[in-house]
PDB file of N, CA and C in Angstrom:
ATOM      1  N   UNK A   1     -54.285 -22.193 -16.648  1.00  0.00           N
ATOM      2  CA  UNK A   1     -53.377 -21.100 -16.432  1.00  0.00           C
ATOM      3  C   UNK A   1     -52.707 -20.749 -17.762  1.00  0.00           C
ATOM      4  N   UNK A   2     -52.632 -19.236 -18.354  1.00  0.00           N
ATOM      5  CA  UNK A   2     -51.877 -19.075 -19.356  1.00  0.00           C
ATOM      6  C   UNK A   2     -50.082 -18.764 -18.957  1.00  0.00           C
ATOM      7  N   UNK A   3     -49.391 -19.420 -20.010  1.00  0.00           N
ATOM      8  CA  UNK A   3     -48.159 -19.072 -19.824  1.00  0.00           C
ATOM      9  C   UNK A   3     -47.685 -18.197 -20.717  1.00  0.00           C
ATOM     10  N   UNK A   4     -47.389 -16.942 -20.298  1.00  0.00           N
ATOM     11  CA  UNK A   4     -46.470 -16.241 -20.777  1.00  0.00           C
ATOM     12  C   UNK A   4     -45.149 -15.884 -21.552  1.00  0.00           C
ATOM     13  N   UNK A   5     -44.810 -15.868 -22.472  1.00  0.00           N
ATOM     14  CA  UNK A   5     -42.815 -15.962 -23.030  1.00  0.00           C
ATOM     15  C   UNK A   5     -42.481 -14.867 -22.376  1.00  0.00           C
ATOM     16  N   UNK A   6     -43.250 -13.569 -22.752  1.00  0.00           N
ATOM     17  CA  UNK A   6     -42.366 -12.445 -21.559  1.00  0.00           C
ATOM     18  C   UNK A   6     -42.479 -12.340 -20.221  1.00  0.00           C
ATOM     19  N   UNK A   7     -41.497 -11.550 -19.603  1.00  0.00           N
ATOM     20  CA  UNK A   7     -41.569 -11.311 -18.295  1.00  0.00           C
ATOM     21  C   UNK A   7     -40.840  -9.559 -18.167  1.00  0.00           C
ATOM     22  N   UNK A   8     -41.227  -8.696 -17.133  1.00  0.00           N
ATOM     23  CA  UNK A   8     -40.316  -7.918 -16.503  1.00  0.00           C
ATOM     24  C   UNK A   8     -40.311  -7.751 -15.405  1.00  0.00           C
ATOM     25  N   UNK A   9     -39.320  -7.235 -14.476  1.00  0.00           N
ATOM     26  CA  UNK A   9     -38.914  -7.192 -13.640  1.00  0.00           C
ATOM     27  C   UNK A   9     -38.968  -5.975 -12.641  1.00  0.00           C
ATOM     28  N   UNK A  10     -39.698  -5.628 -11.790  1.00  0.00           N
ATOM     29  CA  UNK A  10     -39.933  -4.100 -11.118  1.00  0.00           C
ATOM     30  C   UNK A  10     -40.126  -4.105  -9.875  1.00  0.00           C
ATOM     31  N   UNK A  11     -39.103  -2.922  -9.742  1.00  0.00           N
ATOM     32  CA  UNK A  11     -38.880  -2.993  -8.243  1.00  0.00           C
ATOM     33  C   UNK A  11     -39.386  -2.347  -7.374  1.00  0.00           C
ATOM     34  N   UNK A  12     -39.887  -2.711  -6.039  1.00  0.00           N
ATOM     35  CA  UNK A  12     -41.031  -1.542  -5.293  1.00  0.00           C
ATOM     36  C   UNK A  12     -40.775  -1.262  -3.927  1.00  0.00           C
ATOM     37  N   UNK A  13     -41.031  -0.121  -3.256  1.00  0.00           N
ATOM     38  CA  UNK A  13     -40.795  -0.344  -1.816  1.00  0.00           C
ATOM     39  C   UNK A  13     -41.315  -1.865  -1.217  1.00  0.00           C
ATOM     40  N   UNK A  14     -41.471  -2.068   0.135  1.00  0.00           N
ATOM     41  CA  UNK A  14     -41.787  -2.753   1.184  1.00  0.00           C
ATOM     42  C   UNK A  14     -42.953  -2.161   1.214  1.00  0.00           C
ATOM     43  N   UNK A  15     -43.492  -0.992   1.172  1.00  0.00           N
ATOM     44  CA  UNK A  15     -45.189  -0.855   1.422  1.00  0.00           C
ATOM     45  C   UNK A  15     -45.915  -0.923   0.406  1.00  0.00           C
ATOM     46  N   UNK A  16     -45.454  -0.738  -1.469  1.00  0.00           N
ATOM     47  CA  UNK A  16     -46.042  -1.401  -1.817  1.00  0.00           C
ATOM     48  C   UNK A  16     -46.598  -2.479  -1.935  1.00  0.00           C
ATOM     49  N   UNK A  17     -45.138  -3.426  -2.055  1.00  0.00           N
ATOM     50  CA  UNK A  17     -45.250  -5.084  -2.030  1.00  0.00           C
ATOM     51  C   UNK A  17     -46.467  -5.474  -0.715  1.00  0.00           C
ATOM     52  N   UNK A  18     -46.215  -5.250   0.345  1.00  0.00           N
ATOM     53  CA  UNK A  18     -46.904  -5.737   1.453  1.00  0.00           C
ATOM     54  C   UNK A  18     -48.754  -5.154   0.633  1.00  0.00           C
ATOM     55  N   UNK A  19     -48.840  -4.230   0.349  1.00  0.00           N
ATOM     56  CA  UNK A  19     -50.107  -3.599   0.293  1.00  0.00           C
ATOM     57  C   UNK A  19     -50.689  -4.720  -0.606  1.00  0.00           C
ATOM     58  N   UNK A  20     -49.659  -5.301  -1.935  1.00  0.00           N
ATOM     59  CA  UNK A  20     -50.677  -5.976  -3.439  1.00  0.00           C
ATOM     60  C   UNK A  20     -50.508  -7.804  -2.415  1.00  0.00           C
ATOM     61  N   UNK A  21     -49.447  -7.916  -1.356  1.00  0.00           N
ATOM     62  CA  UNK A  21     -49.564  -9.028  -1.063  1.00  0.00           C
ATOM     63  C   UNK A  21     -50.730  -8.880   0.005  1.00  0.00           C
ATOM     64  N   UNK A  22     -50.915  -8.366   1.173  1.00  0.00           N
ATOM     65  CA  UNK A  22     -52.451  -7.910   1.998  1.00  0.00           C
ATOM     66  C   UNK A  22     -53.833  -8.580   1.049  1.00  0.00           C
ATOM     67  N   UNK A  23     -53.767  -7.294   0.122  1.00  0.00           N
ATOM     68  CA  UNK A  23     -54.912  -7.562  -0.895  1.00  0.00           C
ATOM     69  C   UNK A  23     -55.468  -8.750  -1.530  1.00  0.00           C
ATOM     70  N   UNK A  24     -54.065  -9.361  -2.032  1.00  0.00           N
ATOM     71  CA  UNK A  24     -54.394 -10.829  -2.827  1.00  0.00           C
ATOM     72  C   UNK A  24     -54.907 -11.524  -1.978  1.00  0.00           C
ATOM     73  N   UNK A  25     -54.209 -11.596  -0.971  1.00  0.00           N
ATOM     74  CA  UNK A  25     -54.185 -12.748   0.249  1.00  0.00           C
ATOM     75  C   UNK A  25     -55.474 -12.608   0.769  1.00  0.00           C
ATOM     76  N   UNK A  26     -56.017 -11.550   0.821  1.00  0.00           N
ATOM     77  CA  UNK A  26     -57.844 -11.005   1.650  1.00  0.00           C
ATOM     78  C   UNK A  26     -58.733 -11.461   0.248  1.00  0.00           C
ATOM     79  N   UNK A  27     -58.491 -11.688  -0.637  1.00  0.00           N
ATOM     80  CA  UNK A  27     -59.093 -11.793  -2.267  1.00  0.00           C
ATOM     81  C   UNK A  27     -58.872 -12.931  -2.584  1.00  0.00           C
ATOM     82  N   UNK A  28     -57.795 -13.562  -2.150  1.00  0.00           N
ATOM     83  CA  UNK A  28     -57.399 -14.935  -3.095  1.00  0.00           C
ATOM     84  C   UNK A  28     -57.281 -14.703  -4.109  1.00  0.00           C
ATOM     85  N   UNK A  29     -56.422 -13.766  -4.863  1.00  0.00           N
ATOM     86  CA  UNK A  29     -56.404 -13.406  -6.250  1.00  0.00           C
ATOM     87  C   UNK A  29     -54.832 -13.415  -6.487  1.00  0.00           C
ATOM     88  N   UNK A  30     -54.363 -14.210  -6.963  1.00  0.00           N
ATOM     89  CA  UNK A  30     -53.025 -14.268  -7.620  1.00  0.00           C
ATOM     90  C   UNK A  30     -52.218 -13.114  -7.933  1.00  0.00           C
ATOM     91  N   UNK A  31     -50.955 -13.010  -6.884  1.00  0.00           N
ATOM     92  CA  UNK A  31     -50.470 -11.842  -7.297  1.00  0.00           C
ATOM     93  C   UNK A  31     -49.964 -11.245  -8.752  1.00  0.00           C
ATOM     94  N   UNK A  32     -49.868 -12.224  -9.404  1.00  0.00           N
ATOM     95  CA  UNK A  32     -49.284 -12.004 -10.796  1.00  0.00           C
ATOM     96  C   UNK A  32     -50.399 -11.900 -11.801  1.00  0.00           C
ATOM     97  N   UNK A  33     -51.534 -12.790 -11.692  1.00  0.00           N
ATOM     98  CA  UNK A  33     -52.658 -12.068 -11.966  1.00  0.00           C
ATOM     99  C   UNK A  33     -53.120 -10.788 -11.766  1.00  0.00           C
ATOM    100  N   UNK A  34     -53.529 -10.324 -10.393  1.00  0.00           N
ATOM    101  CA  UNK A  34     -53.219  -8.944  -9.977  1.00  0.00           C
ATOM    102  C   UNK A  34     -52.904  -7.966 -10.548  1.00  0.00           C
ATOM    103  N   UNK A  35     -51.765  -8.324 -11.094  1.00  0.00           N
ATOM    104  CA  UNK A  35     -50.611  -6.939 -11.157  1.00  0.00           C
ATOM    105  C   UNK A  35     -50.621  -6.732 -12.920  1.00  0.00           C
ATOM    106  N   UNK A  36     -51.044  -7.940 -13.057  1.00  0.00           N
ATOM    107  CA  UNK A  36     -51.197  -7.976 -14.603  1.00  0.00           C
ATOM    108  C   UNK A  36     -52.350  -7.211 -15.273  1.00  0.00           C
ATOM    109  N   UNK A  37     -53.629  -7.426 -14.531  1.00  0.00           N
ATOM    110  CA  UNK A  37     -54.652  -6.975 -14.385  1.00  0.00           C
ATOM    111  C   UNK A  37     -54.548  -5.243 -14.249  1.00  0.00           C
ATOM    112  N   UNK A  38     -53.629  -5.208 -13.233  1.00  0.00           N
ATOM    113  CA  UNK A  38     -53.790  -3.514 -12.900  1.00  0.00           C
ATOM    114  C   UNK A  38     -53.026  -3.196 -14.458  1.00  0.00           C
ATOM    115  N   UNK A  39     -51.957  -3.376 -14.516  1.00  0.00           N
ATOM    116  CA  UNK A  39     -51.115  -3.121 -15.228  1.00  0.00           C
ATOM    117  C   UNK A  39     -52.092  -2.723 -17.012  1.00  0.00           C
ATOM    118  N   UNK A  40     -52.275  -3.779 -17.423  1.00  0.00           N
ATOM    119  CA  UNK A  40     -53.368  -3.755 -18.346  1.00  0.00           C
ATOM    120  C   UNK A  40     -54.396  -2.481 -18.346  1.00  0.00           C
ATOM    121  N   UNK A  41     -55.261  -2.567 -17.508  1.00  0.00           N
ATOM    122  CA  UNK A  41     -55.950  -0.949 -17.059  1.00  0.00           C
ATOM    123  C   UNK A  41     -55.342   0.295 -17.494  1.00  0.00           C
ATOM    124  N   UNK A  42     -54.047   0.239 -16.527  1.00  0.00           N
ATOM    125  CA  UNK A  42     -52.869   1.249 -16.615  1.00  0.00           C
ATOM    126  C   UNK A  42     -52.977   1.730 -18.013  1.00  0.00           C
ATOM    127  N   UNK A  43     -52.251   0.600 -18.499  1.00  0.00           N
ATOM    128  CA  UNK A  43     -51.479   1.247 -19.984  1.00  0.00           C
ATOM    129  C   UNK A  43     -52.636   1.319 -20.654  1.00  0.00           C
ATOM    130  N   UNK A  44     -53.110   0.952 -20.982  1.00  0.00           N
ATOM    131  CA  UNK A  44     -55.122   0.986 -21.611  1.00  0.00           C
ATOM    132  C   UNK A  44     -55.337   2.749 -21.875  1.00  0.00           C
ATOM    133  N   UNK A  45     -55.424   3.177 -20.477  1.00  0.00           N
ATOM    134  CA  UNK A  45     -55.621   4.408 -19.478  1.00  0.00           C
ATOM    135  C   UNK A  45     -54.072   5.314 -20.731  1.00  0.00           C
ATOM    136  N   UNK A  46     -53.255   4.913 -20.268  1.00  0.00           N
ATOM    137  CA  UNK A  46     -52.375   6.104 -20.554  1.00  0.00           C
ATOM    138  C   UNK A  46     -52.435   6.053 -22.248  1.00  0.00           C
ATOM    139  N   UNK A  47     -52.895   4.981 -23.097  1.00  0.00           N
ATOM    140  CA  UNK A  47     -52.386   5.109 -24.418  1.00  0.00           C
ATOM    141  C   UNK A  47     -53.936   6.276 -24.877  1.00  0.00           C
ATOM    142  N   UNK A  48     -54.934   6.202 -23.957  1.00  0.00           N
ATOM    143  CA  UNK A  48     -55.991   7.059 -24.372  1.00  0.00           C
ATOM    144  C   UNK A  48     -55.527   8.417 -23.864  1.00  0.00           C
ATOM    145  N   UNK A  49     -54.812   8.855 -23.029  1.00  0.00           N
ATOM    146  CA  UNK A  49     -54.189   9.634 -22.559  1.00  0.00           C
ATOM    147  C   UNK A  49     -53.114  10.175 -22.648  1.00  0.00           C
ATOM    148  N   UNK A  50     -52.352   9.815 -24.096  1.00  0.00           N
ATOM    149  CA  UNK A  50     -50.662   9.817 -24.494  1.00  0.00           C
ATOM    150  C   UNK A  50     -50.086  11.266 -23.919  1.00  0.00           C
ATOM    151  N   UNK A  51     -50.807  12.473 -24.023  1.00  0.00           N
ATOM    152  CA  UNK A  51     -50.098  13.944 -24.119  1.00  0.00           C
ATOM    153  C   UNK A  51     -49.799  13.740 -22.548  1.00  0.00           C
ATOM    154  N   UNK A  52     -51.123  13.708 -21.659  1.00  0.00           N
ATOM    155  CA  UNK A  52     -50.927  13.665 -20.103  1.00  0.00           C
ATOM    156  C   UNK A  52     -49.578  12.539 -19.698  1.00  0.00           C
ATOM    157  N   UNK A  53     -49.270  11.932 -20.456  1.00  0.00           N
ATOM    158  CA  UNK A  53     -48.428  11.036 -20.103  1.00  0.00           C
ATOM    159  C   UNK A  53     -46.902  10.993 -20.324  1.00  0.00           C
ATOM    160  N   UNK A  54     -47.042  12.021 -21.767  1.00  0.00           N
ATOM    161  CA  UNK A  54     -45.944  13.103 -21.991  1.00  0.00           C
ATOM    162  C   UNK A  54     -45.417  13.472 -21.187  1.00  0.00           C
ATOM    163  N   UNK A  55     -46.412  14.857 -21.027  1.00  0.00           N
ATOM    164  CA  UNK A  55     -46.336  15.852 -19.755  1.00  0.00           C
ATOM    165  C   UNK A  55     -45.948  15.627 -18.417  1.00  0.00           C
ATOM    166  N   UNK A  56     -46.475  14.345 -18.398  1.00  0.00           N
ATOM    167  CA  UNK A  56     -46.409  13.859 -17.025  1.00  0.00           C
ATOM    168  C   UNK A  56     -44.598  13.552 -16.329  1.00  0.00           C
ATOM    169  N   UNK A  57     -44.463  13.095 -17.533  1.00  0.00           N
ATOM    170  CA  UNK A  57     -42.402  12.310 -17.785  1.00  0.00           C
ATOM    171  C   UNK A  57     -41.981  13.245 -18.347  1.00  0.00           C
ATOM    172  N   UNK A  58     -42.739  14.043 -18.921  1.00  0.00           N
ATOM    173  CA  UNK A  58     -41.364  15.112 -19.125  1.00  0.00           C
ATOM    174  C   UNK A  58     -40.863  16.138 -17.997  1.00  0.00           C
ATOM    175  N   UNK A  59     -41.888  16.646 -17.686  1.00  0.00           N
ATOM    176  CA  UNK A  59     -41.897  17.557 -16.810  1.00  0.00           C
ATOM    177  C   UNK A  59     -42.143  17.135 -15.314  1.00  0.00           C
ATOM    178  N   UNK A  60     -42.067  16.143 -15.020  1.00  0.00           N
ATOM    179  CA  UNK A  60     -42.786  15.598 -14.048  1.00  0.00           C
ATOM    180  C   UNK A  60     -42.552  15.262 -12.791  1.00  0.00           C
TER     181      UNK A  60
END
């Protein structure tokens, strides 16, 4: 298991949470893995995408 020094903290409805806990739990895939995983993708995704991401928060 790798350990991490950072952490943050984010807050979500009840239907998210239930939806990434459903998933893991049908997967056996660690929620913090998981989320790390998506997360990673994500920002990956938006730094190739910076203007849409602008646009997106500025106006959005």
């Amino acid at each position: 298991m790798i350990k991490y020094d950072n952490s943050v903290c984010v807050r979500m409805n009840d239907t998210l949470k239930n939806q990434i806990t459903t998933l893991c739990s049908e997967t056996s895939i660690n929620q913090a893995d998981y989320i790390r995983a998506r997360l990673k993708d994500c920002v990956n995704n938006d730094v190739e995408n910076l203007e849409r991401v602008k646009q997106e928060f500025m106006y959005g």
